[in-house]
Protein backbone atom coordinates (compact mmCIF):
# COMPACT_ATOMS: atom_id res chain seq x y z
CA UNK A 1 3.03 90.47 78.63
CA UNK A 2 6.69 90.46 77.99
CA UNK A 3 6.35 93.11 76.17
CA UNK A 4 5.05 95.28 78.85
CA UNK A 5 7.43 93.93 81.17
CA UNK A 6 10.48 95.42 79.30
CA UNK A 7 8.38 98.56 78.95
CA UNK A 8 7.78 98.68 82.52
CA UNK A 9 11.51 98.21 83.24
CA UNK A 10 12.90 100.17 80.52
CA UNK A 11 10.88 103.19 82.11
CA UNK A 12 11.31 102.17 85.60
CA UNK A 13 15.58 102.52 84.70
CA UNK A 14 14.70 105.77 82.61
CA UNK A 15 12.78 107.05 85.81
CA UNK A 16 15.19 106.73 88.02
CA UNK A 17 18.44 108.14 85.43
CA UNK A 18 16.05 111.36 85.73
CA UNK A 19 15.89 111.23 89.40
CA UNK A 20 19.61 110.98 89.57
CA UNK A 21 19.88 113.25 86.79
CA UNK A 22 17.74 115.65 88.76
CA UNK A 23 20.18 115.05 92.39
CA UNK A 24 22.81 115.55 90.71
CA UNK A 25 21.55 118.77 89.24
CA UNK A 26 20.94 119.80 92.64
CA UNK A 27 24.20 119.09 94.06
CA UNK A 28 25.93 120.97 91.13
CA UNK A 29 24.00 123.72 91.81
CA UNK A 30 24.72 123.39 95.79
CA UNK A 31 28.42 123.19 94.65
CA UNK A 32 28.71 126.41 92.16
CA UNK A 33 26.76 128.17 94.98
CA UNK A 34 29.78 127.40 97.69
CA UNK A 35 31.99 128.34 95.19
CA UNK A 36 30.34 131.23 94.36
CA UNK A 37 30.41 132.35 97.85
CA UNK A 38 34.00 131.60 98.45
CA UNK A 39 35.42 133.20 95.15
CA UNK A 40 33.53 136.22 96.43
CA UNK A 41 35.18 136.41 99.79
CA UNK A 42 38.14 135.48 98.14
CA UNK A 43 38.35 138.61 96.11
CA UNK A 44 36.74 141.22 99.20
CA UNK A 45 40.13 139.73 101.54
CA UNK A 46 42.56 140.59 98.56
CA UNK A 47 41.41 143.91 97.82
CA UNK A 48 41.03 145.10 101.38
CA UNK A 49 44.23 143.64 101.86
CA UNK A 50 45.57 145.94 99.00
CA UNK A 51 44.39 148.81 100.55
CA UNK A 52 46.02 148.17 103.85
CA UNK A 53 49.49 147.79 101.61
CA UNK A 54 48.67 151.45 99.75
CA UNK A 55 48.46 152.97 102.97
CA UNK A 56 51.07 151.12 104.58
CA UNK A 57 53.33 152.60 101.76
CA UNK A 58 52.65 155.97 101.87
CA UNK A 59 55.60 157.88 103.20
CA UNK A 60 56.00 162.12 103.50
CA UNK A 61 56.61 164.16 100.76
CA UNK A 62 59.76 165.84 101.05
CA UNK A 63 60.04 169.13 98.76
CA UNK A 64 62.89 172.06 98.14
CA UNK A 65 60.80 174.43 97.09
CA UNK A 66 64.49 176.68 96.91
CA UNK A 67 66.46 176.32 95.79
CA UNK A 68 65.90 175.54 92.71
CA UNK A 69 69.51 175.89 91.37
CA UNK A 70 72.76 174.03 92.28
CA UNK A 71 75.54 176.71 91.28
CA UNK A 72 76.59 179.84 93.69
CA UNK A 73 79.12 182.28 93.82
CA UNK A 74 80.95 183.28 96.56
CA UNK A 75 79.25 186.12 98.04
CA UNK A 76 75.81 185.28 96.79
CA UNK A 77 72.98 184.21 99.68
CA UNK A 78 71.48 180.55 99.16
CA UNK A 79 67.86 180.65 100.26
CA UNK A 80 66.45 177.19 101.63
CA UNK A 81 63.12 176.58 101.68
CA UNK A 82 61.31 173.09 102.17
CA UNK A 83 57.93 172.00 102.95
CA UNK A 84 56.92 168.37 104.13
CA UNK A 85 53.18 167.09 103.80
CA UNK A 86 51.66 164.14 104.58
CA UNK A 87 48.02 162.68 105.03
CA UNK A 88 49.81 161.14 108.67
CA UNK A 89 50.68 163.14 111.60
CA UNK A 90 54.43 164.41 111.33
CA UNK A 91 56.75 163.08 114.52
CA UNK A 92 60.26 164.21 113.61
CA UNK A 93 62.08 166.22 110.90
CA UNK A 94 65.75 166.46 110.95
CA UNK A 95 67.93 168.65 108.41
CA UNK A 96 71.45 167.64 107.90
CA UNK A 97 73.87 170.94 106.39
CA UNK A 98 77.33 169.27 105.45
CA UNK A 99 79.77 171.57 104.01
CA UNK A 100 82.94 169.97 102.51
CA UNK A 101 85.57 172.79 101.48
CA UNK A 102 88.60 172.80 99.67
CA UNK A 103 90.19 174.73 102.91
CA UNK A 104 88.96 172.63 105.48
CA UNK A 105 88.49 175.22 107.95
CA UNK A 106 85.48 176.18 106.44
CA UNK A 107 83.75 172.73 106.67
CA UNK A 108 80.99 172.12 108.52
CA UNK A 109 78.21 170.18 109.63
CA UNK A 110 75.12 171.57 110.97
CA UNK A 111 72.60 169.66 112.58
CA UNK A 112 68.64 171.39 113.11
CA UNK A 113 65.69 168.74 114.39
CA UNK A 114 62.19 169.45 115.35
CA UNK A 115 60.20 166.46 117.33
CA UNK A 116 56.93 165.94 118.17
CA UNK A 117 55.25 168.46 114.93
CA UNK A 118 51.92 166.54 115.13
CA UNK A 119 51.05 168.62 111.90
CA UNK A 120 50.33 166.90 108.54
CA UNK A 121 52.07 169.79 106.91
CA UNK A 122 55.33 171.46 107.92
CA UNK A 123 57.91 174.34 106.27
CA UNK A 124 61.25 175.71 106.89
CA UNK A 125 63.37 178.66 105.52
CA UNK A 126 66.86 179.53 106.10
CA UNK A 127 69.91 181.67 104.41
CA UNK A 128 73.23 180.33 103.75
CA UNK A 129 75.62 183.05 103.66
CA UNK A 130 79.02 182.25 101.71
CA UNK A 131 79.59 186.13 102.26
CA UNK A 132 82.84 185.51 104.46
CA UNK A 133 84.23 182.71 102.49
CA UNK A 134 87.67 183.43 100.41
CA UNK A 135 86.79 183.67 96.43
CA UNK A 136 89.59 181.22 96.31
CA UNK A 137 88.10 178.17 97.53
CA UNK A 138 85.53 175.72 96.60
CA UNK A 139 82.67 174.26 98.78
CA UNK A 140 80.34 171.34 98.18
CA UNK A 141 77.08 171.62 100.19
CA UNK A 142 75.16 168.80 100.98
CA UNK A 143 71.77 169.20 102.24
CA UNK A 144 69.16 165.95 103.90
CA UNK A 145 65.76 166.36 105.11
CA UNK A 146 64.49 163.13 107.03
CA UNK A 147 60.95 163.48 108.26
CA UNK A 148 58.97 160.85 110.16
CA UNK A 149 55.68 160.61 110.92
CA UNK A 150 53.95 159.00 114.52
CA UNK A 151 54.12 155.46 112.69
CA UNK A 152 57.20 155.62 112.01
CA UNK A 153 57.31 155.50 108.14
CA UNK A 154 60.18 157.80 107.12
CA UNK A 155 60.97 159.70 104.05
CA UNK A 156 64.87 161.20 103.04
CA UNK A 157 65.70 162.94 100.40
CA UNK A 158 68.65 165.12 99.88
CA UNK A 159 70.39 168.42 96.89
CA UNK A 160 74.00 169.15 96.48
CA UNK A 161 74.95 172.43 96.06
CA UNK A 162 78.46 173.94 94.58
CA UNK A 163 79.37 177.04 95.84
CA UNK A 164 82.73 178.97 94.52
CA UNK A 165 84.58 181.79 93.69
């Protein structure tokens, strides 16, 4: 009889190690499924957030399409061309001429701006004509495009050119 009461308890302690053995299985598995479910909204926030910050970044493309060297003569005709895209609306584009001379009566600044575009593509051409400078002097000719779009995101980029006799 003893010996079937230390069978009966050994299996009555074994019993109930599986039954705990078997909660505890369940509340592992409860466990890796909550943290299943919050890794995965863990990584959907931080790539949506990414692509907020890509877009966010994005700023328009500023490009002198001419000209596309840096030296002039006197007497020669600079052509300027630019274009401006952007997948945004364009606001604003301003172009800045600065011309610093070595007789300052022929510097300059010139000042052109266009506002409210609302087009997500934009060009502009224009001749510099050094025609009635002396071949005796030297110019530097500075040249900045700033365009902005209805967000406000803004994009500058600038070319020198060296114009002399």
């Amino acid at each position: 009889m003893q010996k079937y009461l230390i069978f009966e308890s050994t299996y009555s302690v074994i019993k109930n190690s599986f039954k705990q053995l078997n909660m505890n299985k369940e509340a592992i598995k409860h466990i890796m499924k909550k943290i299943s479910i919050f890794l995965s909204l863990t990584l959907i926030l931080l790539f949506s957030s990414c692509e907020e910050k890509i877009n966010e970044t994005q700023t328009p493309n500023i490009i002198f399409d001419n000209p596309t060297i840096e030296n002039f003569l006197i007497g020669e005709n600079i052509n300027i061309s630019i274009s401006i895209n952007h997948n945004e609306v364009l606001d604003d584009v301003k172009y800045y001429e600065i011309l610093n001379c070595s007789d300052d009566n022929f510097d300059s600044l010139n000042l052109l701006e266009w506002g409210n575009i609302y087009e997500t593509e934009w060009s502009f051409e224009k001749i510099i004509e050094t025609t009635n400078f002396p071949q005796d002097i030297s110019c530097t000719c500075t040249i900045q495009v700033e365009a902005t779009d209805l967000n406000d995101i803004m994009s500058q980029t600038e070319i020198t050119l060296n114009i002399s006799g």
